[in-house]
C-alpha atoms as a PDB file:
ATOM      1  CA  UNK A   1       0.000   0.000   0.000  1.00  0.00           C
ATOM      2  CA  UNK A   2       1.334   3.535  -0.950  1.00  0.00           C
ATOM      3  CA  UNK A   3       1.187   6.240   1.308  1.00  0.00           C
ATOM      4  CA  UNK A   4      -1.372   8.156   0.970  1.00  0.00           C
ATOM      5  CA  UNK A   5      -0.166  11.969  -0.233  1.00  0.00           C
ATOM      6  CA  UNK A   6      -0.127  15.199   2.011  1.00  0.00           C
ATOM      7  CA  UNK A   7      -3.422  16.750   0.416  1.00  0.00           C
ATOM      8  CA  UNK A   8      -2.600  19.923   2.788  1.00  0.00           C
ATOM      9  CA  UNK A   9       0.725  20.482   0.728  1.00  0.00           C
ATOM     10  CA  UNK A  10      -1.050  19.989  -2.450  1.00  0.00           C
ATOM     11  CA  UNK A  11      -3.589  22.915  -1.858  1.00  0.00           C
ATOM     12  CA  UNK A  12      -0.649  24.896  -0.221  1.00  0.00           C
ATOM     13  CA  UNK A  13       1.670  24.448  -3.613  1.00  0.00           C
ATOM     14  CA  UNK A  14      -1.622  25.111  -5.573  1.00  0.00           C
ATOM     15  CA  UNK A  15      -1.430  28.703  -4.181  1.00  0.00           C
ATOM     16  CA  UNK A  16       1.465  28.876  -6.131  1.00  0.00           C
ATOM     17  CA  UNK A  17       1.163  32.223  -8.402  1.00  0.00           C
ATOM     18  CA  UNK A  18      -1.895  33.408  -7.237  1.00  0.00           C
ATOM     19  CA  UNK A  19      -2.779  37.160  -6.478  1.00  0.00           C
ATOM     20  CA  UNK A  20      -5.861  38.056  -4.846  1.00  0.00           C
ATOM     21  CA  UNK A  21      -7.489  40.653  -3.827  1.00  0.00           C
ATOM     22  CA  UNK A  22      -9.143  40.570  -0.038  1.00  0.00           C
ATOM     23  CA  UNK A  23     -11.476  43.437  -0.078  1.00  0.00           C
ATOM     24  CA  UNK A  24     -13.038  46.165  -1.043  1.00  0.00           C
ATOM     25  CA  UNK A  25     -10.560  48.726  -0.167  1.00  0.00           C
ATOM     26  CA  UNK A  26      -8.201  47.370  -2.754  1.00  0.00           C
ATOM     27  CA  UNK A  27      -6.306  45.058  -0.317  1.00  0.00           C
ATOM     28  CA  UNK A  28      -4.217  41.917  -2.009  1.00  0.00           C
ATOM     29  CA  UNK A  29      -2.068  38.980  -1.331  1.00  0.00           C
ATOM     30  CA  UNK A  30       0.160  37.250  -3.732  1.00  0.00           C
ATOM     31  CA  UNK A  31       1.376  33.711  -3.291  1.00  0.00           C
ATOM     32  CA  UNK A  32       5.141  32.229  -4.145  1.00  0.00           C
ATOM     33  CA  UNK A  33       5.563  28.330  -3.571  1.00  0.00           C
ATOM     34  CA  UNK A  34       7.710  25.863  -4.858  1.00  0.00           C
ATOM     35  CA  UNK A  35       8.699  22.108  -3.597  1.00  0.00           C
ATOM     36  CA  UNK A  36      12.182  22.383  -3.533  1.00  0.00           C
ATOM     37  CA  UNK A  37      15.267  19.648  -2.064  1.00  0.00           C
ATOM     38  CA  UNK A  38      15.454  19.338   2.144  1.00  0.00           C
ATOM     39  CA  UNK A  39      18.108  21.898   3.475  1.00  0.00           C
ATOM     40  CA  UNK A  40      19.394  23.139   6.364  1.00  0.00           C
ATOM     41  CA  UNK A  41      17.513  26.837   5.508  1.00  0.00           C
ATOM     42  CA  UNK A  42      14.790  25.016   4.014  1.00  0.00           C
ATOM     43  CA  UNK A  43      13.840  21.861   6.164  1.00  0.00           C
ATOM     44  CA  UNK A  44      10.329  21.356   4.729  1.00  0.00           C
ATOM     45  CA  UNK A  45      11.555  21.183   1.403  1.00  0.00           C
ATOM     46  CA  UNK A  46       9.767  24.589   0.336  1.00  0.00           C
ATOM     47  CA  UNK A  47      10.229  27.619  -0.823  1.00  0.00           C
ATOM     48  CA  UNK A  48       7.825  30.010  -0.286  1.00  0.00           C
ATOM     49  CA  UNK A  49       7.093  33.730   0.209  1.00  0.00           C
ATOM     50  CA  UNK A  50       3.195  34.761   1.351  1.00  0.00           C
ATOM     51  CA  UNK A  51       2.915  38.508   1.177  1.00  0.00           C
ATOM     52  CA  UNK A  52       0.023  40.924   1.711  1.00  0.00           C
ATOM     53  CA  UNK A  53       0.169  44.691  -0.013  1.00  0.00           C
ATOM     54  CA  UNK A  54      -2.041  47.489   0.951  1.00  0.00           C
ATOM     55  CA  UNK A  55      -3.810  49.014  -2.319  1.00  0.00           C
ATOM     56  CA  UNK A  56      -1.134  51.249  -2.825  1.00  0.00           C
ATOM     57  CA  UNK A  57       1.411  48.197  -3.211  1.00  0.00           C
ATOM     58  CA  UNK A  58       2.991  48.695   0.285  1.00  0.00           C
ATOM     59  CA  UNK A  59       3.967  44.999   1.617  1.00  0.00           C
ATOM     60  CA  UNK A  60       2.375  45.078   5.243  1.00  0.00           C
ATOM     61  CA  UNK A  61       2.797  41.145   6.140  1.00  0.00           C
ATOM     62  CA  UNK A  62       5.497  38.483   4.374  1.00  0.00           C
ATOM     63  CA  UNK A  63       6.198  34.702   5.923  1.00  0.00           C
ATOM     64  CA  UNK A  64       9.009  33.352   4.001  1.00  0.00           C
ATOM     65  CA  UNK A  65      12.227  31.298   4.207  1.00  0.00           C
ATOM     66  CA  UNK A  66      15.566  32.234   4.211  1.00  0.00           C
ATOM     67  CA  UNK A  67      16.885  35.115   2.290  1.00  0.00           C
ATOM     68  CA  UNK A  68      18.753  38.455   2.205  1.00  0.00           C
ATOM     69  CA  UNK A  69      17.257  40.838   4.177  1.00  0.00           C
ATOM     70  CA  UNK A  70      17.739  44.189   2.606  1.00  0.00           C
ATOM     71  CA  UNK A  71      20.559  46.236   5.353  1.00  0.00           C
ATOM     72  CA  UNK A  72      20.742  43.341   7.423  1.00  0.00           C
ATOM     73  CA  UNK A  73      22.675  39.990   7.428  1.00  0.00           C
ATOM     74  CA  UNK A  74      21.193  37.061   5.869  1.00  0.00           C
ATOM     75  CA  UNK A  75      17.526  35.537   7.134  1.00  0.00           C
ATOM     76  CA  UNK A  76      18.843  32.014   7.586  1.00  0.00           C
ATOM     77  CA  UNK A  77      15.293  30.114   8.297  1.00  0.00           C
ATOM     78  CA  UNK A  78      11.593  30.954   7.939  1.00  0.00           C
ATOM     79  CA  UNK A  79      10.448  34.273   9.311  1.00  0.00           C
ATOM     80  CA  UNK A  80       7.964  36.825   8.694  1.00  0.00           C
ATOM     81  CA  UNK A  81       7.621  40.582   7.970  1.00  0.00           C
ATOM     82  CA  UNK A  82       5.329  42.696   9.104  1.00  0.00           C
ATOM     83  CA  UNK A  83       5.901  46.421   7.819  1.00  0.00           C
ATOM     84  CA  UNK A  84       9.861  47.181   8.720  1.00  0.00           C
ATOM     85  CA  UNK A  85       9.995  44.257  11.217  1.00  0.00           C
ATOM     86  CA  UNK A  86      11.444  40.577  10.976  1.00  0.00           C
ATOM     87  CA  UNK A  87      10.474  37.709  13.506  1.00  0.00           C
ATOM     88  CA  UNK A  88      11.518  34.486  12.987  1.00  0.00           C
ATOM     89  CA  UNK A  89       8.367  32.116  12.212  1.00  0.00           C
ATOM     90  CA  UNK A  90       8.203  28.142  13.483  1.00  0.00           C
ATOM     91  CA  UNK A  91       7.163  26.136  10.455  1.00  0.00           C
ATOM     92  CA  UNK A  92       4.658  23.590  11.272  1.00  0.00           C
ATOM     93  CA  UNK A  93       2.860  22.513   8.387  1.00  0.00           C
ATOM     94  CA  UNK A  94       0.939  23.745   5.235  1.00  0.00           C
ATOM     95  CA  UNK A  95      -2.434  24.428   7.065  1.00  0.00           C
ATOM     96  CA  UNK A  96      -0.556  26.176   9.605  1.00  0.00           C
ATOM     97  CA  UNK A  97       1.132  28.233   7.720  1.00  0.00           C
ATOM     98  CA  UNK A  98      -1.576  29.586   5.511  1.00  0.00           C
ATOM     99  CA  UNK A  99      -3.673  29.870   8.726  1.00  0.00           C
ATOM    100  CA  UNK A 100      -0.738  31.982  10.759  1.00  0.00           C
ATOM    101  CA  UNK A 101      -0.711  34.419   7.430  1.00  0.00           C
ATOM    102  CA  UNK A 102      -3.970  35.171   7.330  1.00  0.00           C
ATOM    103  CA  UNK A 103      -4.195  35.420  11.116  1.00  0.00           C
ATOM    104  CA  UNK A 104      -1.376  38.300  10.696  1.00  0.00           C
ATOM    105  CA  UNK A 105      -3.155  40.092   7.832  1.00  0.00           C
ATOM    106  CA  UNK A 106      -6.207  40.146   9.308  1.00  0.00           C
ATOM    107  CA  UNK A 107      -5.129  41.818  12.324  1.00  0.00           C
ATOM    108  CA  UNK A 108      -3.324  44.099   9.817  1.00  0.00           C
ATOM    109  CA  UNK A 109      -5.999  45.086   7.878  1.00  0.00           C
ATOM    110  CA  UNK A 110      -8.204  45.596  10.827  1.00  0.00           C
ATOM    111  CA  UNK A 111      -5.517  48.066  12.587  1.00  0.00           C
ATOM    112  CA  UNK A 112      -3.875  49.183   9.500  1.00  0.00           C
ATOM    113  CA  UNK A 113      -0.199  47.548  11.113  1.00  0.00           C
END
């Protein structure tokens, strides 16, 4: 018998190039995800970068992985943004992660960050 496969990653790489817009006042969210080979920066095997704009383009929220941080040394695991402001960010699983970013932009949203 074969394993059966993660359905929760499937919908979470499905997101994959998708830009939506949340509401009215012209708020939107893009999706970046790719499977990519276990690493030490990228444990989970993705790659991924969730970010919500405010209408004017202006990222407010971003949970990624590691990158260069622009003026500061390298972001060596996942982490997110919200406005000028890195945390790091404990990678659970697909549903978790989509559920922690829209958790964060909602608040956002709500309280303009």
């Amino acid at each position: 018998m074969m394993p059966s496969r993660d359905t929760s990653l499937d919908n979470l790489l499905d997101l994959h190039g998708q830009v939506l817009v949340i509401d009215a006042a012209g708020y939107w969210v893009r999706f970046v995800v790719h499977q990519v080979p276990v690493t030490a920066q990228k444990p989970h095997g993705l790659d991924y970068s969730m970010t919500m704009h405010a209408p004017d383009g202006t990222r407010l929220v971003g949970f990624d992985n590691a990158h260069q941080v622009e003026g500061k040394r390298r972001a060596e695991h996942d982490h997110k943004h919200r406005l000028r402001t890195v945390k790091p960010y404990a990678y659970r699983d697909a549903p978790s992660l989509v559920a922690d970013f829209w958790s964060e932009g909602r608040w956002c949203t709500i309280s303009n960050c």
